[in-house]
Protein backbone atom coordinates (compact mmCIF):
# COMPACT_ATOMS: atom_id res chain seq x y z
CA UNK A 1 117.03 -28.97 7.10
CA UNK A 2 117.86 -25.35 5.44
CA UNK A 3 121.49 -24.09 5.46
CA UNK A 4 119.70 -20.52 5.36
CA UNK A 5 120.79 -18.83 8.74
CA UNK A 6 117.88 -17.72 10.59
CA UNK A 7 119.92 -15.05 12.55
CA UNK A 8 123.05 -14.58 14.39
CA UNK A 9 123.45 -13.81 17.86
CA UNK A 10 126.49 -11.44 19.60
CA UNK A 11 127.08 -12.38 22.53
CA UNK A 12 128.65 -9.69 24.88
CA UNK A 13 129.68 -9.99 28.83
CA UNK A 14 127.99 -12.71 30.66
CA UNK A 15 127.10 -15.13 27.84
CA UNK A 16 130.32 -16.20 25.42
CA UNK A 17 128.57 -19.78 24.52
CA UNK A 18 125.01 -20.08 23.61
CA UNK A 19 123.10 -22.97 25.54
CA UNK A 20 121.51 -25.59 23.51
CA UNK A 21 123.21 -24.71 20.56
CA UNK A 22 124.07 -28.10 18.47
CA UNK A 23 127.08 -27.02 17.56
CA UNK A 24 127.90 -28.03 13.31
CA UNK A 25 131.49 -26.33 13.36
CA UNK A 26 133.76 -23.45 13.78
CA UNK A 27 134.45 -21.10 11.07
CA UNK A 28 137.73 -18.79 11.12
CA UNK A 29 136.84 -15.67 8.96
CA UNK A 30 139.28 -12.93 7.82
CA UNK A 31 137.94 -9.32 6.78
CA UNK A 32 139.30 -6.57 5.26
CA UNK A 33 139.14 -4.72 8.17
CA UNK A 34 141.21 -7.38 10.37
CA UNK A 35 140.53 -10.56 11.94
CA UNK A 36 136.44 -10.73 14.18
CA UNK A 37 136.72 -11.35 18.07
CA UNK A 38 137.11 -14.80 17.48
CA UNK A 39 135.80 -17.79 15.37
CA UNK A 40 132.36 -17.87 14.50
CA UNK A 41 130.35 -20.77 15.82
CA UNK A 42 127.63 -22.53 13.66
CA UNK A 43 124.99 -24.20 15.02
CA UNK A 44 121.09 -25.40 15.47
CA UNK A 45 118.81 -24.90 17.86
CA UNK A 46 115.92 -27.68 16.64
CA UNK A 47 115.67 -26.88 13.02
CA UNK A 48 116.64 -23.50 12.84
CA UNK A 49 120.51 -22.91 11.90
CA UNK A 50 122.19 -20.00 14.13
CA UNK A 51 125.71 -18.63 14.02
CA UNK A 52 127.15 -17.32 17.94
CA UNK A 53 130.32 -14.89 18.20
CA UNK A 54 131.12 -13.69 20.93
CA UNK A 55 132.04 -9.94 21.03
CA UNK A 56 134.81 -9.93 23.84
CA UNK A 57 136.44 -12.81 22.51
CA UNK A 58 135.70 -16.43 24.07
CA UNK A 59 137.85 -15.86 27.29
CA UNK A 60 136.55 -12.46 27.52
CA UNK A 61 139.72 -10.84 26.79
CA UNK A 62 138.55 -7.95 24.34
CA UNK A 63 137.96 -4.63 26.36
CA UNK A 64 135.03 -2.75 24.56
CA UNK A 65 137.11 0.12 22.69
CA UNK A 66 139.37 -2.86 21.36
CA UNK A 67 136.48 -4.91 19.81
CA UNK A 68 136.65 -5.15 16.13
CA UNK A 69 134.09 -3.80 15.11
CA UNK A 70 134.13 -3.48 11.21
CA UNK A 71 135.64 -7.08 11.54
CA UNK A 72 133.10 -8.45 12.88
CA UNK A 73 130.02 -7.15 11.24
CA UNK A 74 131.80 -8.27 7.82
CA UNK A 75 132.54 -11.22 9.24
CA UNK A 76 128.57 -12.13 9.95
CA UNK A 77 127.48 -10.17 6.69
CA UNK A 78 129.94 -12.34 4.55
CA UNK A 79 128.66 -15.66 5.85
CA UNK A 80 125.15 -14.99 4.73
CA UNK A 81 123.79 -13.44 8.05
CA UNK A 82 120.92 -11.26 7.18
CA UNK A 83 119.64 -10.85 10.91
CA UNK A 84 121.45 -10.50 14.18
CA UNK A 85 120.27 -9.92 17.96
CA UNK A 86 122.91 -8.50 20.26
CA UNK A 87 123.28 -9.07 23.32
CA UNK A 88 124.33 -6.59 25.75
CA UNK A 89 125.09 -6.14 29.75
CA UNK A 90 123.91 -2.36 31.05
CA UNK A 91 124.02 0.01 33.93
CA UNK A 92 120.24 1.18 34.93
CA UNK A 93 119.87 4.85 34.92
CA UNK A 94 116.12 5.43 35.31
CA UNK A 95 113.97 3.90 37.58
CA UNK A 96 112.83 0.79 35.60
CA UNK A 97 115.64 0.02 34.66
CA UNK A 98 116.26 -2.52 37.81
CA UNK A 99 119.37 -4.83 38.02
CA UNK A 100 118.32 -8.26 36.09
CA UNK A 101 115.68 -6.38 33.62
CA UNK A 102 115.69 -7.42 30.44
CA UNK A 103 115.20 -4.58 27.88
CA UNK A 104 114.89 -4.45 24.38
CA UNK A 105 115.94 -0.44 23.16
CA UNK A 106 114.82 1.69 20.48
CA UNK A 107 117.14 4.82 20.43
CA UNK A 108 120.70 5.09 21.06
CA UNK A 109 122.91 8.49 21.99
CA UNK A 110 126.52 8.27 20.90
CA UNK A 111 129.48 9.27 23.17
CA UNK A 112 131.84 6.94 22.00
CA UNK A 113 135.23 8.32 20.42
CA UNK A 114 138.07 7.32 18.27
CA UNK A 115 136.67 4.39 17.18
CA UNK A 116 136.79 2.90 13.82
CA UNK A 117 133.02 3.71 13.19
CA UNK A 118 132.28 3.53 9.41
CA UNK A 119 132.92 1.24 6.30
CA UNK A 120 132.65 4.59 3.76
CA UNK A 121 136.06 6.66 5.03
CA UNK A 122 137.95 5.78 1.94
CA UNK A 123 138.42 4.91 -1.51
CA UNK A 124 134.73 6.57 -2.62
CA UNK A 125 133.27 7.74 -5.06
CA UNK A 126 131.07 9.68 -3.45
CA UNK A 127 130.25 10.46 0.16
CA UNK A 128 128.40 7.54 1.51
CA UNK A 129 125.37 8.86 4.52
CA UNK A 130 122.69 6.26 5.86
CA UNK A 131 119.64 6.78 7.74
CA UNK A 132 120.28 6.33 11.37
CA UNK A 133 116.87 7.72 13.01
CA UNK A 134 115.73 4.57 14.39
CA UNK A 135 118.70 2.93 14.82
CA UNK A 136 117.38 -0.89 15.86
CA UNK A 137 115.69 -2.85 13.17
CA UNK A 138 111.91 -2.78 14.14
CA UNK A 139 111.13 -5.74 12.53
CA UNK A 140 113.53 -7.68 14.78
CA UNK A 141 112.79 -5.55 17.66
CA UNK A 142 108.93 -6.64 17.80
CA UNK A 143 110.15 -10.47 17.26
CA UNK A 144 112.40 -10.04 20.41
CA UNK A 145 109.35 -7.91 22.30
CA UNK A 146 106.86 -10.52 21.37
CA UNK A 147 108.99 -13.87 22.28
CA UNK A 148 110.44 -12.21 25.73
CA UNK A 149 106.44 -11.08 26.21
CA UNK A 150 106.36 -13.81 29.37
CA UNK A 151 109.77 -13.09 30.68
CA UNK A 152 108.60 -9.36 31.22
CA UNK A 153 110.76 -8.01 28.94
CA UNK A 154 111.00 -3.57 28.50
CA UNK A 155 109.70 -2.21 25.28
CA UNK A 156 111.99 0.77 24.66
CA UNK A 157 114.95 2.50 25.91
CA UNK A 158 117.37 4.91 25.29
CA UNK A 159 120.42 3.19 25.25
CA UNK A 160 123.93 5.61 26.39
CA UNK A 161 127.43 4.28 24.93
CA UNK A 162 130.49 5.52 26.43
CA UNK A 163 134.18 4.66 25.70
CA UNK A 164 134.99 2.42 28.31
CA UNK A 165 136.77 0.43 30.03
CA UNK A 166 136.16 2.42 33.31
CA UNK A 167 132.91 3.13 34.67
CA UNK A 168 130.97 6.12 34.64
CA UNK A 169 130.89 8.78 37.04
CA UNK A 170 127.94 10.08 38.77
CA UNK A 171 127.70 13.16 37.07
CA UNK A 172 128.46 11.81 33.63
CA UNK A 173 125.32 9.19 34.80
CA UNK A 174 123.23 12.71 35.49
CA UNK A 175 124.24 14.47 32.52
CA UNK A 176 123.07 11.27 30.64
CA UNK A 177 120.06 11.11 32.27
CA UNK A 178 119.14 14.75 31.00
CA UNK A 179 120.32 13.59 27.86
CA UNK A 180 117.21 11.22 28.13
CA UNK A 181 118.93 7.84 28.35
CA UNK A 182 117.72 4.83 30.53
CA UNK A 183 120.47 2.45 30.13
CA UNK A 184 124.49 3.15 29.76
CA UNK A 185 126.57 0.69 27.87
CA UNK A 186 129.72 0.57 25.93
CA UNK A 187 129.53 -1.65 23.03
CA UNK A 188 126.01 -0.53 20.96
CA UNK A 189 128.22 2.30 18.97
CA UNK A 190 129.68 1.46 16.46
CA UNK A 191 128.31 -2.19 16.09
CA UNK A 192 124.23 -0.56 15.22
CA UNK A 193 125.69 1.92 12.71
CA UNK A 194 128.20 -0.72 11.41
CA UNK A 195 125.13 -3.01 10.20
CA UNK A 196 122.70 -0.83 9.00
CA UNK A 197 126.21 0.21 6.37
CA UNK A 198 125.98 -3.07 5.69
CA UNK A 199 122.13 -3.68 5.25
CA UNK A 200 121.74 -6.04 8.55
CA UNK A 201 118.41 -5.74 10.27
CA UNK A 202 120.62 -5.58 13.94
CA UNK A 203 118.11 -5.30 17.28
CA UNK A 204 119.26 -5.73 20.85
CA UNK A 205 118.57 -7.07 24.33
CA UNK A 206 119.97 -5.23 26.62
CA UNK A 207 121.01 -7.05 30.55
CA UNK A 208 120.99 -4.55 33.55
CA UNK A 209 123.55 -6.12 35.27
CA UNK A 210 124.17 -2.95 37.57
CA UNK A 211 122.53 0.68 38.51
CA UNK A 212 124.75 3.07 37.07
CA UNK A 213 126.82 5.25 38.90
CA UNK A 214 125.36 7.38 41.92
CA UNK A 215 121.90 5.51 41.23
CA UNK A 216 122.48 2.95 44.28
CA UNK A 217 124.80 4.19 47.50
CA UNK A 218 126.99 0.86 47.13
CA UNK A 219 130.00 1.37 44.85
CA UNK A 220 129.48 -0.74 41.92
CA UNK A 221 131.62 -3.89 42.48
CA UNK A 222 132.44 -6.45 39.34
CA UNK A 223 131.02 -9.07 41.74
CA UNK A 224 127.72 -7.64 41.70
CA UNK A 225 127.54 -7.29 38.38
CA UNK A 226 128.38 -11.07 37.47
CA UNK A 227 125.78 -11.73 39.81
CA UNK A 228 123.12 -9.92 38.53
CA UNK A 229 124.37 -11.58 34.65
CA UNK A 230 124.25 -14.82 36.51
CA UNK A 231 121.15 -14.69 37.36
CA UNK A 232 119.50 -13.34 34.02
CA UNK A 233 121.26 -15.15 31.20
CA UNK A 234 119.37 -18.24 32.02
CA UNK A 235 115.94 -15.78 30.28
CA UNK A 236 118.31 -14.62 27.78
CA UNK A 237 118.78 -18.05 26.90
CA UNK A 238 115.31 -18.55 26.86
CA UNK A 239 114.61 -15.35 24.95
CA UNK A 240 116.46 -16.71 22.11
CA UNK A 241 114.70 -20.15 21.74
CA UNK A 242 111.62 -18.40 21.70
CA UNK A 243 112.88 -16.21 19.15
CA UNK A 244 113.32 -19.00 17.11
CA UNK A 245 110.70 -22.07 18.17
């Protein structure tokens, strides 16, 4: 067996332990930025070595405009992580995007604010840009497309981050819509930007675990979105094995 790390995973709400994951230990890290959402788990799944954190914290205590951000992508980059598939829960905007869909995105709109966003804000040398265009490692993206191919996974989508913790209102979910996103989230911005700073090839699967507000005529209740996460992390789960078998 390798010690190389084939990838890490982030695991966001809905799945804060891996399944199948032989875990080798727990590793506390500490960052210049502050201390990650929690340890960081080691582990195999058959002969492939994979690290888990999990982005809320293990209790699921870490509201998204909390998370550590910059902590935790230094966290996995300092370990030796070179790859890492998020793992995200979603409202559905457009019509595809169904409660329990699994969807792997390709572009991302930003409306996320005061968060602690970049790695190059001070002590430089120079001003520090990157290339953000296509936000999702490709590479990574087709792995994820081509092992979820038999769990009808979505190629593509437009993935909407907002502040959080509240909800959405309808009209923010229509103005979004115009904006031309399928999916609304919370967590994608900063954590894409964060690792391509830091040279990770980063690529997500997004969970709809809810149609966004004003898309359904039932309020949005937290049961029916633990439901709906229920009911899909068990492909998830399977998603990643494939990813890696």
């Amino acid at each position: 067996m390798t010690d190389y790390i084939d990838f890490a995973v982030i695991g966001g709400t809905g799945l804060t332990a891996l399944e199948g994951l032989e875990i080798i230990h727990r590793e506390v890290v500490h960052t210049p930025y502050g201390e990650p959402s929690g340890q960081i788990t080691h582990g195999r799944i058959g002969e492939h070595r994979i690290v888990f954190l999990a982005r809320h914290g293990y209790s699921h205590t870490i509201p998204p405009h909390q998370i550590n951000y910059r902590a935790n992508m230094w966290a996995l980059k300092s370990i030796g992580v070179e790859k890492v598939v998020a793992i995200a829960a979603v409202g559905g905007i457009t019509p595809a995007m169904q409660p329990q869909a699994l969807v792997i995105p390709n572009q991302i709109i930003d409306y996320t604010y005061g968060r602690k966003h970049t790695y190059f804000d001070e002590g430089l040398e120079k001003v520090t840009h990157i290339d953000f265009s296509k936000p999702y490692c490709e590479e990574l993206r087709q792995a994820l497309l081509v092992a979820g191919k038999s769990l009808g996974v979505i190629d593509g989508a437009t993935y909407g981050a907002t502040q959080g913790p509240r909800l959405e209102t309808a009209a923010e979910i229509q103005r979004m819509e115009r904006d031309g996103c399928n999916v609304v989230g919370m967590t994608a911005m900063p954590e894409a930007a964060l690792a391509r700073e830091l040279g990770l090839c980063y690529a997500s699967c997004n969970v709809v675990a809810n149609w966004a507000a004003g898309k359904s005529e039932q309020l949005i209740t937290m049961d029916e979105i633990y439901a709906n996460l229920a009911q899909s992390m068990g492909r998830v789960r399977t998603l990643l094995r494939s990813l890696v078998c």
